[in-house]
C-alpha atoms as a PDB file:
ATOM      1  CA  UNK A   1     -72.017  41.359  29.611  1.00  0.00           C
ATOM      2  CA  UNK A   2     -68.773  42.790  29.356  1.00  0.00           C
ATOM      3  CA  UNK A   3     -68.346  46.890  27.468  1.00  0.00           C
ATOM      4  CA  UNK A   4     -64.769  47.564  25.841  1.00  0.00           C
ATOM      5  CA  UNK A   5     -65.361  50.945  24.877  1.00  0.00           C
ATOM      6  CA  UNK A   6     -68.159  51.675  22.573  1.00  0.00           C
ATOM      7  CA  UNK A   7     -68.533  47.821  21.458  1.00  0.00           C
ATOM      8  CA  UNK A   8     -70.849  45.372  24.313  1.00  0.00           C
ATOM      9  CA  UNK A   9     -70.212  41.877  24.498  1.00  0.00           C
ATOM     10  CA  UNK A  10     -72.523  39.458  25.172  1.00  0.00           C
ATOM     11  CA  UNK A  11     -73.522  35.621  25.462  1.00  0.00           C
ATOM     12  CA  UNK A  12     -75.267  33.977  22.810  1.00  0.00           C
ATOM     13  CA  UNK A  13     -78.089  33.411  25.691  1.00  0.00           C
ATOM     14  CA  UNK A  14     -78.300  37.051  26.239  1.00  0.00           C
ATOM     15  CA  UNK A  15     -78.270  37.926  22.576  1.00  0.00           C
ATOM     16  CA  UNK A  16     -81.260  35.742  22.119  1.00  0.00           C
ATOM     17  CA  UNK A  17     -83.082  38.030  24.477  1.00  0.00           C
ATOM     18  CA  UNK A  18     -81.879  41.492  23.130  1.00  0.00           C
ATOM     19  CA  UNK A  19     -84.725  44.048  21.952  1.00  0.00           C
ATOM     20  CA  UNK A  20     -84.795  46.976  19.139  1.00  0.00           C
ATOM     21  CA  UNK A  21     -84.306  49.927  21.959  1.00  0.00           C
ATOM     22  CA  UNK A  22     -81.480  47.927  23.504  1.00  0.00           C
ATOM     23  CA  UNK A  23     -79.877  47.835  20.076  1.00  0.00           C
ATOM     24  CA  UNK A  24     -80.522  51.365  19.755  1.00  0.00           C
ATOM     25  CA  UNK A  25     -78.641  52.494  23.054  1.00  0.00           C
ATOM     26  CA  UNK A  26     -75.622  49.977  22.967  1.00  0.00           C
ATOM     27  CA  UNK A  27     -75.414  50.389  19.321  1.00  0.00           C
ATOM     28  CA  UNK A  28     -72.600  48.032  18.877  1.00  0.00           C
ATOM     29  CA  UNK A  29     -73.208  44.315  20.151  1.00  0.00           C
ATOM     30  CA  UNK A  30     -70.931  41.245  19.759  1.00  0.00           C
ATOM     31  CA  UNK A  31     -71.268  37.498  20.861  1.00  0.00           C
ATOM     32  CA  UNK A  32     -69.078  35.629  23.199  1.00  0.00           C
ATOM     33  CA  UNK A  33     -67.081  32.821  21.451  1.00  0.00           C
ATOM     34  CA  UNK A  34     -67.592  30.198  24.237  1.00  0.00           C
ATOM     35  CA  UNK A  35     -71.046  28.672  25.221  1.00  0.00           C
ATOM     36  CA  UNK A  36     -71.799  27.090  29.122  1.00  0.00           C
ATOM     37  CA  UNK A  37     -71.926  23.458  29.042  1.00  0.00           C
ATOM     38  CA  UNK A  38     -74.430  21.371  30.981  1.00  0.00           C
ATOM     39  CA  UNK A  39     -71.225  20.786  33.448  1.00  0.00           C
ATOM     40  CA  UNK A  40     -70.319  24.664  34.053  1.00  0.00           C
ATOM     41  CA  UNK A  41     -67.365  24.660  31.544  1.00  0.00           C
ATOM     42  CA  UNK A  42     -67.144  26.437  28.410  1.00  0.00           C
ATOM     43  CA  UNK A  43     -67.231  25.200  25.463  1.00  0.00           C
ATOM     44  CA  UNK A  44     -65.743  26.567  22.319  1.00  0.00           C
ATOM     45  CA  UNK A  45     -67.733  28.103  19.687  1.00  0.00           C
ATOM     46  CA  UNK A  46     -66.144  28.777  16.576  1.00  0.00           C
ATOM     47  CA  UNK A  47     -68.738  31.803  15.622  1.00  0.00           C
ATOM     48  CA  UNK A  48     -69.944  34.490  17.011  1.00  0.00           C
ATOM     49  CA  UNK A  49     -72.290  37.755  15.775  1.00  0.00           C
ATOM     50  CA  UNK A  50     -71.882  40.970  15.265  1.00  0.00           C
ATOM     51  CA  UNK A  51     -75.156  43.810  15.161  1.00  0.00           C
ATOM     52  CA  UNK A  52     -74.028  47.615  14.975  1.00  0.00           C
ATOM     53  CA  UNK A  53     -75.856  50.625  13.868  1.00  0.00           C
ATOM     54  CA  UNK A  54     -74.036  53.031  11.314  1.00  0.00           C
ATOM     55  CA  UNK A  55     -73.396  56.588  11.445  1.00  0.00           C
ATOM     56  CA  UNK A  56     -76.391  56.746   8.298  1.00  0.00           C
ATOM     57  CA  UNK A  57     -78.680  54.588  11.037  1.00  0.00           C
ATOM     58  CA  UNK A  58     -78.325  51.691   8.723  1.00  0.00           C
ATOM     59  CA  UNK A  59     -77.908  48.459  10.821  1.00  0.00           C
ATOM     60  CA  UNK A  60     -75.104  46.007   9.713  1.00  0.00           C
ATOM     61  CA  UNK A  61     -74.519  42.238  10.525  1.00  0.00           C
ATOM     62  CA  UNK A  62     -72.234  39.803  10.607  1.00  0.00           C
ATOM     63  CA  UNK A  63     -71.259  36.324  11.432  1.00  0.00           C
ATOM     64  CA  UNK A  64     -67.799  35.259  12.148  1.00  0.00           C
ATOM     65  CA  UNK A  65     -65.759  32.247  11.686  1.00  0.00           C
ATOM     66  CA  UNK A  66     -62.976  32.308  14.662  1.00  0.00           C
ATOM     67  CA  UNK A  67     -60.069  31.269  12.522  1.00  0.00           C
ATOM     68  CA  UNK A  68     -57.112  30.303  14.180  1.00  0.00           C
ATOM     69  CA  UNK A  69     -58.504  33.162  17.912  1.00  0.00           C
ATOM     70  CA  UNK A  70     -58.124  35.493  17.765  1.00  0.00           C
ATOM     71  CA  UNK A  71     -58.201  35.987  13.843  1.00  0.00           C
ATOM     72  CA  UNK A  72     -61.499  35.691  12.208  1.00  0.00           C
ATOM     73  CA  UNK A  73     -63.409  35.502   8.727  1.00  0.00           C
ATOM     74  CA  UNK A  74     -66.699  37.231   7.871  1.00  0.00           C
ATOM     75  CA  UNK A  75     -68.722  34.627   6.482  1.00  0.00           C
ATOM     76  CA  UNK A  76     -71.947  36.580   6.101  1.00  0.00           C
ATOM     77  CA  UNK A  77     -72.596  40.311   6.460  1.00  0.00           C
ATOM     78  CA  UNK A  78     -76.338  42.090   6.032  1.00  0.00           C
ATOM     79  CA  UNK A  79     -77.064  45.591   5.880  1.00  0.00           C
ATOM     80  CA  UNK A  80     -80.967  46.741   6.871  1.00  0.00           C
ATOM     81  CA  UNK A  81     -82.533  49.861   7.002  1.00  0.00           C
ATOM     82  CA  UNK A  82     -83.657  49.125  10.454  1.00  0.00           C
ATOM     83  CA  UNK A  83     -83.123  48.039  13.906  1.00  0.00           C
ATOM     84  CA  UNK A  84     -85.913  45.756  13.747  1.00  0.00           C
ATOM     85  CA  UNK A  85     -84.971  43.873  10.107  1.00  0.00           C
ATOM     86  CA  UNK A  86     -81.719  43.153  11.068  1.00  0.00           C
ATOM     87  CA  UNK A  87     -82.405  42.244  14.788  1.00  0.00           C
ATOM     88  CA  UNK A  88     -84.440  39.305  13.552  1.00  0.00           C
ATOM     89  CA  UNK A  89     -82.294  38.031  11.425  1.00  0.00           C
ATOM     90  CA  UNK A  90     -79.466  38.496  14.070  1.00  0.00           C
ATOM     91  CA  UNK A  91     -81.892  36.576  16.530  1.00  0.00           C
ATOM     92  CA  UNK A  92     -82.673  33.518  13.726  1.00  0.00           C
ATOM     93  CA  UNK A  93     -78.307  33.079  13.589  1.00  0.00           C
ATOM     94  CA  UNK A  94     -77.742  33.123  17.369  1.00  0.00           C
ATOM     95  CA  UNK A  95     -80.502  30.586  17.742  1.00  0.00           C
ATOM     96  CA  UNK A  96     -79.020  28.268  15.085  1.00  0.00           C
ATOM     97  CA  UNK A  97     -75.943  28.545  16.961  1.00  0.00           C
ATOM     98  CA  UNK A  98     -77.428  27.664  20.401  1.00  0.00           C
END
């Protein structure tokens, strides 16, 4: 897990693992755009997700398409009232993606 100021980055394995209070206190959580390989090396992923709570305590989403790194596309972007609404549906992307 790596911070770069108020923005956390994280591997898809951790993602997979995050809960609504951890949301709530990082507040701003991105995916790695490499995944381990079953040799150690990394492998290149060409999406990665985005979960952040708004000033309004909305919660948006996003998944990105790494277009030619470190420019990127938004191919889909949710807003939710909640924490909990959008975490699952952050959780059902980074497990496609695994």
């Amino acid at each position: 897990m790596h911070y770069y100021g108020n923005e956390t980055i994280m591997s898809l394995d951790q993602a997979v693992h995050l809960r609504p209070n951890e949301v709530r206190v990082l507040e701003w959580v991105r995916t790695y755009e490499f995944l381990e390989n079953s040799a150690g090396e990394d492998d290149p992923v060409p999406e990665f997700l985005e979960i952040r709570i708004l000033e309004a305590g909305a919660v948006r989403i996003r998944r990105n398409r790494i277009t030619d790194f470190p420019e990127f596309v938004t191919e889909r972007e949710e807003v939710h009232p909640d924490v909990e609404a959008a975490l699952q549906v952050f959780l059902d992307w980074a497990e496609a993606l695994l």
